[in-house]
N, C-alpha and C. Protein backbone atom coordinates (compact mmCIF):
# COMPACT_ATOMS: atom_id res chain seq x y z
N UNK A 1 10.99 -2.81 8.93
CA UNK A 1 10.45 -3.45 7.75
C UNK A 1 10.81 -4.93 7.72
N UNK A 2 11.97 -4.71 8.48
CA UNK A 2 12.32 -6.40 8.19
C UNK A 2 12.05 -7.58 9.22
N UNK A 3 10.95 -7.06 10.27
CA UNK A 3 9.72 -7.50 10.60
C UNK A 3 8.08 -7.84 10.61
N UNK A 4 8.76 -7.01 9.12
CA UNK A 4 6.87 -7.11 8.64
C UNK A 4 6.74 -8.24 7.85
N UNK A 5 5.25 -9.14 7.57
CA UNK A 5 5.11 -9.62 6.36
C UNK A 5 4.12 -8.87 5.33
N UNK A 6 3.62 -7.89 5.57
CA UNK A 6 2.48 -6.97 4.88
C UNK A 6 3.27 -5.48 4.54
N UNK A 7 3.02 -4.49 3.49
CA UNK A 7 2.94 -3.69 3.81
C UNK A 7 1.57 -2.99 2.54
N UNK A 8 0.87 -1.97 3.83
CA UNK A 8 -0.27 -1.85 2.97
C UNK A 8 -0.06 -0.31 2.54
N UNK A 9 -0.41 0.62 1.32
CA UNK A 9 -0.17 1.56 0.99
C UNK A 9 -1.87 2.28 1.08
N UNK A 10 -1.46 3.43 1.43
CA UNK A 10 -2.77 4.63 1.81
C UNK A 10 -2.50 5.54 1.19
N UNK A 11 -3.62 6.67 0.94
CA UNK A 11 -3.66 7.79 0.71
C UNK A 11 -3.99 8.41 1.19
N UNK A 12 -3.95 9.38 2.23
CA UNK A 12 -3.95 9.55 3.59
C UNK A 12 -4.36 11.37 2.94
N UNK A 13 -4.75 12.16 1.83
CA UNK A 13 -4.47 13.44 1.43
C UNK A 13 -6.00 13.46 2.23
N UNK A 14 -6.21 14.65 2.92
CA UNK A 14 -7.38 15.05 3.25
C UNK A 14 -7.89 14.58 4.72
N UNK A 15 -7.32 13.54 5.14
CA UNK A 15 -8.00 13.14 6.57
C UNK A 15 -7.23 14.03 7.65
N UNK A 16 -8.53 14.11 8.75
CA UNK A 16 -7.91 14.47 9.67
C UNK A 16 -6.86 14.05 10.79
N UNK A 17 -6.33 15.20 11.71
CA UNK A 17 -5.70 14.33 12.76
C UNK A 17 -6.04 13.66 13.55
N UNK A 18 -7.29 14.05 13.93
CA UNK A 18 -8.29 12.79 14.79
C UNK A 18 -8.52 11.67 14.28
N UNK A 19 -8.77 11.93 13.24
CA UNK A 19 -9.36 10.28 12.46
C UNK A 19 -7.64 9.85 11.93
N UNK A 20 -6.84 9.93 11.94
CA UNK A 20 -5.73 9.17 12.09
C UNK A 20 -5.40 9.20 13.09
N UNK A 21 -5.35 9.27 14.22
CA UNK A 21 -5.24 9.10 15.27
C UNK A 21 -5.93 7.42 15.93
N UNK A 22 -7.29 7.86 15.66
CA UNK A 22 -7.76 6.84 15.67
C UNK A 22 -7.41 5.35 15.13
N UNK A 23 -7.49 5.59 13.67
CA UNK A 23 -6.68 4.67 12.85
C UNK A 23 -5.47 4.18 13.44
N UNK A 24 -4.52 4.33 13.47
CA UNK A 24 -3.07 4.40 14.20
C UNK A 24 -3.71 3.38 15.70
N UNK A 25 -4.91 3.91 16.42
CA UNK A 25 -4.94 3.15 17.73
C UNK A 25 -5.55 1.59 17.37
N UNK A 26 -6.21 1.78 16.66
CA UNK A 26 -6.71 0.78 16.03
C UNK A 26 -5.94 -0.50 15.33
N UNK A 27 -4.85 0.28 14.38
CA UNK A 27 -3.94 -1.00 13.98
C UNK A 27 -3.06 -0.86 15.23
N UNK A 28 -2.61 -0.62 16.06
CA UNK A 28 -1.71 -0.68 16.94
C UNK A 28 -2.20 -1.72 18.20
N UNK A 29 -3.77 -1.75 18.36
CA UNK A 29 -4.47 -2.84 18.83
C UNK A 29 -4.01 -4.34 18.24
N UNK A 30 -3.66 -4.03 16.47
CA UNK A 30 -3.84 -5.30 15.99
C UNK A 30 -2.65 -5.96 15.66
N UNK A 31 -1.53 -4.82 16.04
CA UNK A 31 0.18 -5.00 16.09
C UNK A 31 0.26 -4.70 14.97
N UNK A 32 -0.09 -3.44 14.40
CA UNK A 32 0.31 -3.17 13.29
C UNK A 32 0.71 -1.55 13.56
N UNK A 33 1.76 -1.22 12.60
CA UNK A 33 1.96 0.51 12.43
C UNK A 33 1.73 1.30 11.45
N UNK A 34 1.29 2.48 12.07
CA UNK A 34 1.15 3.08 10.06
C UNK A 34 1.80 4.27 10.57
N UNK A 35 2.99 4.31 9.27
CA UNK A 35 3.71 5.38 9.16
C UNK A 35 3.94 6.30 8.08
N UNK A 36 4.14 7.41 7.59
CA UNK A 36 4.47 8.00 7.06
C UNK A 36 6.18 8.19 6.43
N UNK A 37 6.29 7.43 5.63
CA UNK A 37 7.81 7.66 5.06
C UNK A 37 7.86 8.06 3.49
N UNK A 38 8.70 9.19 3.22
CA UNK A 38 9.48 9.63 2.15
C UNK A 38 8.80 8.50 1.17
N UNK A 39 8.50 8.62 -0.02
CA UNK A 39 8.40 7.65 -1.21
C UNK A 39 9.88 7.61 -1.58
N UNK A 40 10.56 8.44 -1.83
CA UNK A 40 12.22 8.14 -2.13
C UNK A 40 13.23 7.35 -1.26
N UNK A 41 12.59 7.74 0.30
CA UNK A 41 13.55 6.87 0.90
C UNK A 41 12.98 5.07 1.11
N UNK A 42 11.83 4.74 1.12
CA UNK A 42 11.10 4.12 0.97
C UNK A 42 11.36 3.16 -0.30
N UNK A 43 12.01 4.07 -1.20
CA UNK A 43 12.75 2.78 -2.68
C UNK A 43 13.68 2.74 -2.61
N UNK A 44 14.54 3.45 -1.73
CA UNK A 44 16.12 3.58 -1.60
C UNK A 44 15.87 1.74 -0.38
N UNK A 45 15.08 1.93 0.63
CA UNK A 45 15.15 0.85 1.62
C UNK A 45 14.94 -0.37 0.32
N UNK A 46 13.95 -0.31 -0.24
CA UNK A 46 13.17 -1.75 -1.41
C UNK A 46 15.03 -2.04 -1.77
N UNK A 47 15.08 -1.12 -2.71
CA UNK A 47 16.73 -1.64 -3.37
C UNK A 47 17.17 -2.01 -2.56
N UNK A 48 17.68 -1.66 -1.12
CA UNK A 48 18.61 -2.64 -0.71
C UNK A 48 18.48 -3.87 -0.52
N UNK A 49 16.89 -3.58 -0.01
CA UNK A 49 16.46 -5.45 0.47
C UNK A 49 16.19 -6.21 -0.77
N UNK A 50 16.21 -5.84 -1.99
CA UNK A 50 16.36 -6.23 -3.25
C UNK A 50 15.12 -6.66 -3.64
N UNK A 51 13.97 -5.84 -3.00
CA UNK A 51 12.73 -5.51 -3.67
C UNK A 51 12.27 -4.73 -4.57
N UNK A 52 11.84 -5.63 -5.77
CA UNK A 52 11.83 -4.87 -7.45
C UNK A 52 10.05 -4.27 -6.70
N UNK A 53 10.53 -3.43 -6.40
CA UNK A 53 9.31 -2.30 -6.32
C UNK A 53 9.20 -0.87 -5.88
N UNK A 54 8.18 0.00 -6.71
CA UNK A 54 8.98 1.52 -6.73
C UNK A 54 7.93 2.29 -6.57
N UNK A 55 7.96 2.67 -5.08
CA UNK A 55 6.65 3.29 -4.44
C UNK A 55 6.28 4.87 -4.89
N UNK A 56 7.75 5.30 -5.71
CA UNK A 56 7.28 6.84 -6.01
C UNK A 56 6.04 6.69 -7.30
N UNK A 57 5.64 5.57 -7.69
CA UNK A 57 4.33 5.40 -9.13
C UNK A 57 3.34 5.87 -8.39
N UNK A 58 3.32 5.98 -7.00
CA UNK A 58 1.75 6.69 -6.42
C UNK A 58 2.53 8.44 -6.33
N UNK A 59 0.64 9.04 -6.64
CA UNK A 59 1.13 10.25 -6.99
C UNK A 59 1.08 11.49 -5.73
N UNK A 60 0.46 10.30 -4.71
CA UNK A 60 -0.18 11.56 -3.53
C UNK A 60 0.61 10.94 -2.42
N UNK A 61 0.23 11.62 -1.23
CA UNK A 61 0.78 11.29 -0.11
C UNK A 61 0.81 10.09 0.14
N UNK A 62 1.84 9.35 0.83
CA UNK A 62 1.61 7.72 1.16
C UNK A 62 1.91 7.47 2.46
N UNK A 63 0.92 6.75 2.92
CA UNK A 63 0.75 6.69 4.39
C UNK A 63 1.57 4.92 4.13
N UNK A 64 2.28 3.93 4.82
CA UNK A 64 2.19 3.10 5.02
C UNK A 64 2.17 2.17 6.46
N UNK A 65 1.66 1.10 5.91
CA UNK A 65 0.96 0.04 7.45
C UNK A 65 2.35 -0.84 7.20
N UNK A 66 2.76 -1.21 8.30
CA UNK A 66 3.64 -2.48 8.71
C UNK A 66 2.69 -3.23 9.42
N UNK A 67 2.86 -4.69 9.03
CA UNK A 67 2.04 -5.44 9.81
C UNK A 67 3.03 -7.03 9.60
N UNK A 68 2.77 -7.73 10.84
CA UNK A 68 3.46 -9.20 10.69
C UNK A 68 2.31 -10.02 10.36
N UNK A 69 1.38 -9.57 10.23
CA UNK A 69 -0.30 -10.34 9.90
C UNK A 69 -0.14 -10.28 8.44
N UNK A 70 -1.02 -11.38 8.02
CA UNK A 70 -1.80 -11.71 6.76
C UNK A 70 -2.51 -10.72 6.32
N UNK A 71 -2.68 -10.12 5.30
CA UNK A 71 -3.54 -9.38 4.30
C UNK A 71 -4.82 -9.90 5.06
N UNK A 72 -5.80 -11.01 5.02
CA UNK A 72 -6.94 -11.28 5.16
C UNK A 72 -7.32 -10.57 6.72
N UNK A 73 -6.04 -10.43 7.80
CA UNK A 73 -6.02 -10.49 8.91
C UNK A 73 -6.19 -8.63 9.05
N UNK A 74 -5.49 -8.17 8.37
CA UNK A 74 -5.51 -6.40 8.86
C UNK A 74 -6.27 -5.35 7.70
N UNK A 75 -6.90 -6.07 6.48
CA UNK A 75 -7.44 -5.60 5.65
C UNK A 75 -8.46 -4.45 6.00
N UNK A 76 -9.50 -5.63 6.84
CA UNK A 76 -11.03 -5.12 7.78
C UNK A 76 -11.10 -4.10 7.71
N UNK A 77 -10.24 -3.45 9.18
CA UNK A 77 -10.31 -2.56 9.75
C UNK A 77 -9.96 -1.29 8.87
N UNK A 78 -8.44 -1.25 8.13
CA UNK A 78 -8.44 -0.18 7.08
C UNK A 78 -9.19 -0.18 5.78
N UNK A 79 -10.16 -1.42 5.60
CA UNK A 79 -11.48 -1.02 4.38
C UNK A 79 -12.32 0.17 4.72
N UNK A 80 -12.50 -0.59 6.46
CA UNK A 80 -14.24 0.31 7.13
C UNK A 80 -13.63 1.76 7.31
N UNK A 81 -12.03 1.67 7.43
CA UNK A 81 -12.01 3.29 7.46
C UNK A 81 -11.95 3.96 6.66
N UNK A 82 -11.34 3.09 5.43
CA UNK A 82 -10.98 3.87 3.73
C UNK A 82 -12.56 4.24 3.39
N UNK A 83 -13.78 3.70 3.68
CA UNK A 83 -15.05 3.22 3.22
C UNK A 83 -15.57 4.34 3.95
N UNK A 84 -15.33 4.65 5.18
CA UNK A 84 -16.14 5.78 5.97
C UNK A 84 -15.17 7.45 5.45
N UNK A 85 -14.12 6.95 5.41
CA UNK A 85 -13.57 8.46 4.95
C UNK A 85 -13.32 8.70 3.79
N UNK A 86 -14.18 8.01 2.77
CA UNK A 86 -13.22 7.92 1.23
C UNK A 86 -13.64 9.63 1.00
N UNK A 87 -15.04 9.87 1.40
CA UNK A 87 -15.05 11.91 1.11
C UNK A 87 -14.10 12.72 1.30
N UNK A 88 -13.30 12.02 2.37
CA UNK A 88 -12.15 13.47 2.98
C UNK A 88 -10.97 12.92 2.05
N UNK A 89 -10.98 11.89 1.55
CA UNK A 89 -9.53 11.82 0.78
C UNK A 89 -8.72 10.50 1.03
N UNK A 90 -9.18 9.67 1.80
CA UNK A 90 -8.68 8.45 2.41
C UNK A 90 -9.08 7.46 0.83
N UNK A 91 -7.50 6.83 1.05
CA UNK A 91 -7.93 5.92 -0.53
C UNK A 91 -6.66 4.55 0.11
N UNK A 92 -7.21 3.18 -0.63
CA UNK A 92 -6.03 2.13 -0.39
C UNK A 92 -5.34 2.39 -1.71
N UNK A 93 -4.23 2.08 -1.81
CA UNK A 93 -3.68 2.19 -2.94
C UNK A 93 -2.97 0.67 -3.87
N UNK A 94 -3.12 0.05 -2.57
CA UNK A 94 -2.44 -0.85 -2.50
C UNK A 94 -1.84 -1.87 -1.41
N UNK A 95 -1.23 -3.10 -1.96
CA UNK A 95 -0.16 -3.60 -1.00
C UNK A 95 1.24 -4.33 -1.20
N UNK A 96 2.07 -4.47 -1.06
CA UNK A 96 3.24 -5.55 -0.96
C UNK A 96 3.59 -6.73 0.17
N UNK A 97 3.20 -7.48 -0.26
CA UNK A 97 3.64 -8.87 0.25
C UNK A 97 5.00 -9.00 0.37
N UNK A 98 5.20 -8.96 1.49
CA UNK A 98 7.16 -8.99 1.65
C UNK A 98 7.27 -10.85 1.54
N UNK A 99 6.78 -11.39 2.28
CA UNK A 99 6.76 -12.86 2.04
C UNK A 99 7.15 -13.46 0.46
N UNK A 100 6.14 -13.56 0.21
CA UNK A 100 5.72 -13.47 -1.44
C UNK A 100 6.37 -12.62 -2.61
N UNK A 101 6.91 -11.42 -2.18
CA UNK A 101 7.47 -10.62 -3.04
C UNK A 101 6.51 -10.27 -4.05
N UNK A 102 5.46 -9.95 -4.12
CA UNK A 102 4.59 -9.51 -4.77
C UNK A 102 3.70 -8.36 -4.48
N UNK A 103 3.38 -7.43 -5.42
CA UNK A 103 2.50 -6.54 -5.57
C UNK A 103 0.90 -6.42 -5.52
N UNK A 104 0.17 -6.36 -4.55
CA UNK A 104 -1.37 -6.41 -4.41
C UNK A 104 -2.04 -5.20 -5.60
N UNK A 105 -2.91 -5.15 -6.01
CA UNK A 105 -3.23 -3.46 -6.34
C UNK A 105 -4.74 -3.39 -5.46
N UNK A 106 -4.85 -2.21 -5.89
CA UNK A 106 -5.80 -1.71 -4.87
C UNK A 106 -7.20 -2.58 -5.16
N UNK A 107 -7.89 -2.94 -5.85
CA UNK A 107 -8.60 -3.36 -6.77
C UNK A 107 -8.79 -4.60 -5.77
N UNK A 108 -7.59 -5.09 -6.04
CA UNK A 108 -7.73 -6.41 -5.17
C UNK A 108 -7.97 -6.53 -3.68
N UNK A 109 -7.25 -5.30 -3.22
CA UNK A 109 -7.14 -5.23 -1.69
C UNK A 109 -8.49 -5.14 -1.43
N UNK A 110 -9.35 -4.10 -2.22
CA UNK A 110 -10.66 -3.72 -1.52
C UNK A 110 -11.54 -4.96 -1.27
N UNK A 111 -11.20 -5.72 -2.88
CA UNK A 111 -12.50 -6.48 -2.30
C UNK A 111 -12.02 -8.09 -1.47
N UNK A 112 -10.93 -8.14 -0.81
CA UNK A 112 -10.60 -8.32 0.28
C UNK A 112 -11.31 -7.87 1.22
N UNK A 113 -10.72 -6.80 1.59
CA UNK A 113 -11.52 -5.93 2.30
C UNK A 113 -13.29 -6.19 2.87
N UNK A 114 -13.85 -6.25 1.18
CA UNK A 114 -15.45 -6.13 1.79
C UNK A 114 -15.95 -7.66 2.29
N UNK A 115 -14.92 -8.90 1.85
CA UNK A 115 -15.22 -10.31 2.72
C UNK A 115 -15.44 -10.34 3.76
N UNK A 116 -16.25 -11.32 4.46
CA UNK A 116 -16.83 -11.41 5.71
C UNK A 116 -15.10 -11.73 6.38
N UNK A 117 -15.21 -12.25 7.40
CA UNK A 117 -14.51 -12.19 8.50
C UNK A 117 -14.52 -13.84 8.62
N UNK A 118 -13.11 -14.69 9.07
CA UNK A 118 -13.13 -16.34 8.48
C UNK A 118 -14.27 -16.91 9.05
N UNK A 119 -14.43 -16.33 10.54
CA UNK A 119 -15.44 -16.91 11.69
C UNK A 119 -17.21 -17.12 10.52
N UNK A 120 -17.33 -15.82 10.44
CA UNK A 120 -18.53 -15.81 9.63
C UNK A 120 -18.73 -16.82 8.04
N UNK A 121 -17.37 -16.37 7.26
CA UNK A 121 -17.46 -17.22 6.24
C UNK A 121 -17.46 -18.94 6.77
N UNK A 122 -16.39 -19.55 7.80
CA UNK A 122 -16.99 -20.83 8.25
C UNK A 122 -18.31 -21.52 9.06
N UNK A 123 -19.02 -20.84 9.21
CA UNK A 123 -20.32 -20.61 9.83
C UNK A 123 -21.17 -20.60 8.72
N UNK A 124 -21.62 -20.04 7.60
CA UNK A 124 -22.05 -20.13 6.46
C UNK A 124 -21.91 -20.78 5.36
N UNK A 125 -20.33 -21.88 5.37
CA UNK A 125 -20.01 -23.34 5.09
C UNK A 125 -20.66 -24.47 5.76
N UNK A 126 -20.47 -23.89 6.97
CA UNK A 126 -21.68 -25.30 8.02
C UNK A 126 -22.72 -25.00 7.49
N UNK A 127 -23.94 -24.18 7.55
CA UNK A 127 -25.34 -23.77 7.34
C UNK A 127 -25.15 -24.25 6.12
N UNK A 128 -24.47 -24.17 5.12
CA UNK A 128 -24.56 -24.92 3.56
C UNK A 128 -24.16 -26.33 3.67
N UNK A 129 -23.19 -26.74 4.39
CA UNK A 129 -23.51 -28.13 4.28
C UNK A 129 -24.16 -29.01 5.43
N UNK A 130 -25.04 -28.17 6.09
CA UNK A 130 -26.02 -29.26 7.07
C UNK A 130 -27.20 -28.94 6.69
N UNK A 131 -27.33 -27.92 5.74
CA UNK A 131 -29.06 -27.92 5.38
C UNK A 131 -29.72 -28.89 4.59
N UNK A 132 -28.78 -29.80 3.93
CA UNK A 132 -29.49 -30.93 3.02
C UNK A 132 -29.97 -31.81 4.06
N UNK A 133 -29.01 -32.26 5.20
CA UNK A 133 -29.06 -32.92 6.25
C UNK A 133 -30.59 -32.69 7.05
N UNK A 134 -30.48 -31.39 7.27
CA UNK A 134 -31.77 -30.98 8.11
C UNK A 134 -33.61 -31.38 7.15
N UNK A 135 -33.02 -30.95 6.31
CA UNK A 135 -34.03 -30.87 5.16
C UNK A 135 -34.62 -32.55 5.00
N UNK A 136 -33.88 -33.40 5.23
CA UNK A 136 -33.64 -34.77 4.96
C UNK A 136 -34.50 -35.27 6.28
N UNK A 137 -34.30 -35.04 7.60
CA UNK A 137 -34.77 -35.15 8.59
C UNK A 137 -36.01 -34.64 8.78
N UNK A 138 -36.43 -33.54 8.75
CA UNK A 138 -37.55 -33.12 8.47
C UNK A 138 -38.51 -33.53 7.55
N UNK A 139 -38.09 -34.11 6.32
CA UNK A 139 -38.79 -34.77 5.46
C UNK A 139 -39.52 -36.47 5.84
N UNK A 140 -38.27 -36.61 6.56
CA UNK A 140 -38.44 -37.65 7.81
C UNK A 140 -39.23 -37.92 8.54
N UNK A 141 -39.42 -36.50 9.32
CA UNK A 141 -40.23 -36.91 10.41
C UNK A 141 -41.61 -36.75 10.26
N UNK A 142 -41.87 -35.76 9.16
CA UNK A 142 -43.23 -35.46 8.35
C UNK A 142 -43.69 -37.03 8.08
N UNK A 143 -43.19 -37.23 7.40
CA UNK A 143 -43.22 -38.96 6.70
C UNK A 143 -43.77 -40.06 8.03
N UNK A 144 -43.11 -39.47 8.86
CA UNK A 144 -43.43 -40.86 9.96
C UNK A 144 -44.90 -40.38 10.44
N UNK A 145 -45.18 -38.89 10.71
CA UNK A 145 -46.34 -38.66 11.58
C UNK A 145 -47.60 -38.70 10.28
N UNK A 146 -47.15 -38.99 9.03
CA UNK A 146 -48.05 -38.89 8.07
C UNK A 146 -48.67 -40.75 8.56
N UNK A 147 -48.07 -41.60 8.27
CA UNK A 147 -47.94 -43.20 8.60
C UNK A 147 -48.55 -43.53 10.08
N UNK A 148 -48.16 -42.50 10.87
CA UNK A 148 -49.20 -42.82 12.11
C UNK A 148 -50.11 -42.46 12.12
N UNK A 149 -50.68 -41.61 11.40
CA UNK A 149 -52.34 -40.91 11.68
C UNK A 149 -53.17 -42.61 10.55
């Protein structure tokens, strides 16, 4: 834990072992782990590291992710799976920012989650700010071939 800066909380009641399996290969691609620990021992660890936070308030099974990545960075991948398995029981519950010392709720995580990806969102900042540009040029060149005829 005291290599992570993320930790993301799951509800893991209902999925299978294949499809966690999967999951698991997937964040482990992205250097991340998801483990299964005790909710009791899990607040016994918070107290020591003198994190005011108390994981037994979730009521179902809790799967958790360690990750040294950014929230924006490992979100993705456990949305599209929470999103494809939410029937069998797969739910986010949440996250904690060890950095920050703060509490995410689920609410927030998701729609994290459904944001494009930075590559795409900066790509769709260019296309918004060069279309006045283009638009401007084109108006341009209309203009000139209007003046030569």
């Amino acid at each position: 834990m005291k290599g992570s800066q993320l930790l993301l909380f799951t509800d893991f009641t209902g999925t299978s072992v294949e499809d966690m399996k999967n999951l698991r290969k997937t964040l482990r691609e992205m250097g991340a782990k998801f483990k299964v620990i005790k909710k009791r021992l899990l607040r016994i660890v918070f107290e020591k590291m003198g994190v005011d936070f108390n994981p037994e308030q979730f009521n179902s099974q809790l799967g958790t992710i360690f990750t040294q990545k950014d929230i924006y960075e490992i979100i993705s991948p456990v949305y599209k799976f929470s999103h494809a398995k939410e029937k069998q029981g797969f739910k986010i519950l949440g996250a904690y920012d060890l950095a920050e010392k703060k509490f995410i709720d689920a609410e927030t995580v998701v729609k994290i989650g459904k944001l494009p990806t930075r590559e795409i969102l900066l790509s769709q900042l260019v296309g918004v700010l060069s279309a006045p540009m283009r638009m401007l040029a084109y108006v341009l060149n209309e203009k000139s071939k209007m003046v030569e005829k």
